[in-house]
Protein backbone atom coordinates (compact mmCIF):
# COMPACT_ATOMS: atom_id res chain seq x y z
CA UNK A 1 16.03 14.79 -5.96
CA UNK A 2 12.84 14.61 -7.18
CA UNK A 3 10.99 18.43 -8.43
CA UNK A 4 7.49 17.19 -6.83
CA UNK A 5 5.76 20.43 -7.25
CA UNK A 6 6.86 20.16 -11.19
CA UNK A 7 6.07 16.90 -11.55
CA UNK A 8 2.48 18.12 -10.21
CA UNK A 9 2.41 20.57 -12.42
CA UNK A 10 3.33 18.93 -15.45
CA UNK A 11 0.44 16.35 -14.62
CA UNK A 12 -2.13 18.97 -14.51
CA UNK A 13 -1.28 20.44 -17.87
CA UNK A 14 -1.25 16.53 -19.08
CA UNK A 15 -4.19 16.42 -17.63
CA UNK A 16 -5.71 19.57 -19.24
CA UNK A 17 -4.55 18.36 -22.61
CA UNK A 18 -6.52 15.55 -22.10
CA UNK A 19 -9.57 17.51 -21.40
CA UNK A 20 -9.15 19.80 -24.62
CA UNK A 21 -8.65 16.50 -26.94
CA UNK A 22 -11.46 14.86 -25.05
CA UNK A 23 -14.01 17.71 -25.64
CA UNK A 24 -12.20 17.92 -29.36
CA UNK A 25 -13.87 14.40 -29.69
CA UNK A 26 -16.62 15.23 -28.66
CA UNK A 27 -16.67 12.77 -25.73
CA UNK A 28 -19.85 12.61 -22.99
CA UNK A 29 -19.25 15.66 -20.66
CA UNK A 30 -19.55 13.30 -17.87
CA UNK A 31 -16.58 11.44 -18.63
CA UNK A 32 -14.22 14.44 -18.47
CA UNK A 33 -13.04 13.93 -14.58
CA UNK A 34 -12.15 10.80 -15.91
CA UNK A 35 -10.15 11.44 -18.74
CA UNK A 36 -8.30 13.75 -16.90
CA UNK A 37 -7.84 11.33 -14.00
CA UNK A 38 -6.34 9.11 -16.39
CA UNK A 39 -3.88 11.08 -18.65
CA UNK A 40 -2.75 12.84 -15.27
CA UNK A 41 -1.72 9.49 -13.68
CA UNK A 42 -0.26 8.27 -16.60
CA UNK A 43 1.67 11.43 -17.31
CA UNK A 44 3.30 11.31 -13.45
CA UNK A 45 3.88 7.53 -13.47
CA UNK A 46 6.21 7.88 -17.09
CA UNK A 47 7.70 11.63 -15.55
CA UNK A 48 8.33 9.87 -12.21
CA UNK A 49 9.94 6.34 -13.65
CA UNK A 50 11.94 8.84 -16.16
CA UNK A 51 13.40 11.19 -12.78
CA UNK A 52 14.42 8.28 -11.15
CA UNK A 53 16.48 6.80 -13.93
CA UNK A 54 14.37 3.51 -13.64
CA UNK A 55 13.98 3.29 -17.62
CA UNK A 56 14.40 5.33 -20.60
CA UNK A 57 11.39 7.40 -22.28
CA UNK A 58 10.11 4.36 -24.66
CA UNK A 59 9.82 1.72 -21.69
CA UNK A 60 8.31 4.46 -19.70
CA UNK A 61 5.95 5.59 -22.23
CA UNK A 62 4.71 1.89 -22.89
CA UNK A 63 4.03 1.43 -18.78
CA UNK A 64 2.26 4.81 -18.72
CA UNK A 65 0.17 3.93 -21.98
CA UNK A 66 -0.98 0.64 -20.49
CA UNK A 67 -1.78 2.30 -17.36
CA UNK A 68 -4.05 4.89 -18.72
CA UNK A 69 -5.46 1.54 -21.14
CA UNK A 70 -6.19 0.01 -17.77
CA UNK A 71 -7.77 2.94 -16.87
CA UNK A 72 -9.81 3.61 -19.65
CA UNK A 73 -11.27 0.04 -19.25
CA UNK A 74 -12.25 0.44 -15.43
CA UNK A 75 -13.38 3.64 -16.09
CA UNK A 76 -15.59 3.19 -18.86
CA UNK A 77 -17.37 -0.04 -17.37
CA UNK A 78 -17.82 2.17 -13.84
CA UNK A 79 -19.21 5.22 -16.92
CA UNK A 80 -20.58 2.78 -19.07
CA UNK A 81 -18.67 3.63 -21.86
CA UNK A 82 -16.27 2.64 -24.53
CA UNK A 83 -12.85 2.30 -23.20
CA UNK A 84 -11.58 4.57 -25.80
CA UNK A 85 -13.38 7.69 -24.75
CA UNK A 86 -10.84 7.63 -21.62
CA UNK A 87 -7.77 5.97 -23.26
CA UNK A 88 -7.52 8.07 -26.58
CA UNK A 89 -7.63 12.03 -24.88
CA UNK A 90 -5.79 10.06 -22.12
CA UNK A 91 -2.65 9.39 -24.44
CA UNK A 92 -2.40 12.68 -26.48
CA UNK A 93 0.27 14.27 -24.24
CA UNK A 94 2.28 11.59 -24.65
CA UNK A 95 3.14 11.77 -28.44
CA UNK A 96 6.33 12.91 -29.21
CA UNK A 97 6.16 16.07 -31.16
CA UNK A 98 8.77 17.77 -30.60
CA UNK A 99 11.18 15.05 -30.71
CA UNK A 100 9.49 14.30 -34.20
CA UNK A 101 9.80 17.32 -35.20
CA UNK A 102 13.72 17.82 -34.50
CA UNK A 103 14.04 14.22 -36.41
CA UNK A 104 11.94 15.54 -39.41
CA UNK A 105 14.07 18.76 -39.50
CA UNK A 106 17.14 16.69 -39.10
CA UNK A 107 15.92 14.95 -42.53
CA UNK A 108 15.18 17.53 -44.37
CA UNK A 109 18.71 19.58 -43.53
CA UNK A 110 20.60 16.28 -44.72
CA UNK A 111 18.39 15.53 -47.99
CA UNK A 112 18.42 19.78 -49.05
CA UNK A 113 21.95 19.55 -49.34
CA UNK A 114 21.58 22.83 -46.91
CA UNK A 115 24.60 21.57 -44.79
CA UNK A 116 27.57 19.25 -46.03
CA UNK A 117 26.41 15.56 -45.19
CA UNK A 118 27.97 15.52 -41.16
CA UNK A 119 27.85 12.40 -39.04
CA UNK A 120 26.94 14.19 -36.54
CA UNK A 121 24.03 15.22 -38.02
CA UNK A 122 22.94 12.21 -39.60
CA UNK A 123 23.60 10.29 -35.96
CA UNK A 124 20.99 12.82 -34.50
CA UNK A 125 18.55 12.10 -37.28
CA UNK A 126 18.49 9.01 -36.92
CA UNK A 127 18.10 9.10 -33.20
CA UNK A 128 15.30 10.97 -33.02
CA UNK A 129 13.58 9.30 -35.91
CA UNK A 130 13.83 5.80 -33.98
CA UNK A 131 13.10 7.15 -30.58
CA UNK A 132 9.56 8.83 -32.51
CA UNK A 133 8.87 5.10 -33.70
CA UNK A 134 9.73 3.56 -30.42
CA UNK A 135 7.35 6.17 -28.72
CA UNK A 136 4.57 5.86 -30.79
CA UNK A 137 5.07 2.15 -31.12
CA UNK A 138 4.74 1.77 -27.10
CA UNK A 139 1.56 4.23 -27.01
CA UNK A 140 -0.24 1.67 -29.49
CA UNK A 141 1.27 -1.36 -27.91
CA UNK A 142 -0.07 0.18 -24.17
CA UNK A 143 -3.14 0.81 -25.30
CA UNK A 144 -3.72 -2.93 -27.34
CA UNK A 145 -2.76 -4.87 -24.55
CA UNK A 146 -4.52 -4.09 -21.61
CA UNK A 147 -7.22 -3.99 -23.72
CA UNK A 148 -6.91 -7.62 -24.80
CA UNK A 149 -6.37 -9.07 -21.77
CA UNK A 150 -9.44 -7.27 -19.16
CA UNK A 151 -11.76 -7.32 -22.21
CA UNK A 152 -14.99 -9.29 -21.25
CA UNK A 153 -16.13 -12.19 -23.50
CA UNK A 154 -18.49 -11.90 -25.35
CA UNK A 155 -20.74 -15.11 -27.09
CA UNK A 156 -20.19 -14.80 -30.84
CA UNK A 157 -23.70 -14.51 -32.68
């Protein structure tokens, strides 16, 4: 069963998150709502495809990332601003730091010679190492493509 009221919840801190990185940035004050709006969606589409066992975190990552790309481009043309100023805050909350940080710790244990070289270890490491990639691999990949296919042409000068 689906936690609705935590899924809610976890939006609005997405959604928050975006807000702090977006005023980080420095982007216009009247884009906030939107950034928000964005990142929020995003963040329930990828917690809601991930509850319901519908795909794992990379292929739901990459779906949310293009959504909040797709986004970020109707927002900023309805703004009348850069695309990036909603897709970049938009996307923070979904890098995976924590997971990158357990595969970085994982590394360093193994290559200190802290702990006897375990397979068990090593498997882990290497888990959460290529899950990291796979993450932030899907961000950029959600963000490029929406962006290639609803840009407007322009005439080259």
């Amino acid at each position: 069963m689906i936690a609705w009221e935590l899924l809610m919840q976890n939006s609005i801190w997405a959604g928050l998150a975006a807000v702090g990185f977006a005023l980080l940035f420095n982007v216009p004050r009247r884009t906030l709502f939107g950034c928000t709006l964005a990142s929020a969606l995003g963040y329930a589409v990828r917690s809601l495809l991930l509850e319901l066992g519908l795909v794992g975190i990379e292929t739901g990552t990459l779906l949310a990332a293009t959504l909040v790309s797709v986004l970020g481009v109707v927002f900023g043309r309805v703004w009348r601003v850069p695309a990036v100023v909603f897709a970049v805050p938009g996307l923070i909350p979904f890098v995976p730091g924590s997971l990158a940080f357990r595969a970085v710790s994982d590394l360093l244990t193994l290559t200190t010679g802290a702990v006897s070289a375990d397979d068990t270890l090593l498997m882990k490491a290497v888990v959460s190492t290529l899950k990291s990639i796979l993450i932030v691999g899907a961000i950029a990949a959600g963000v490029a493509v929406p962006s290639l296919l609803l840009r407007r042409d322009r005439p080259m000068t």
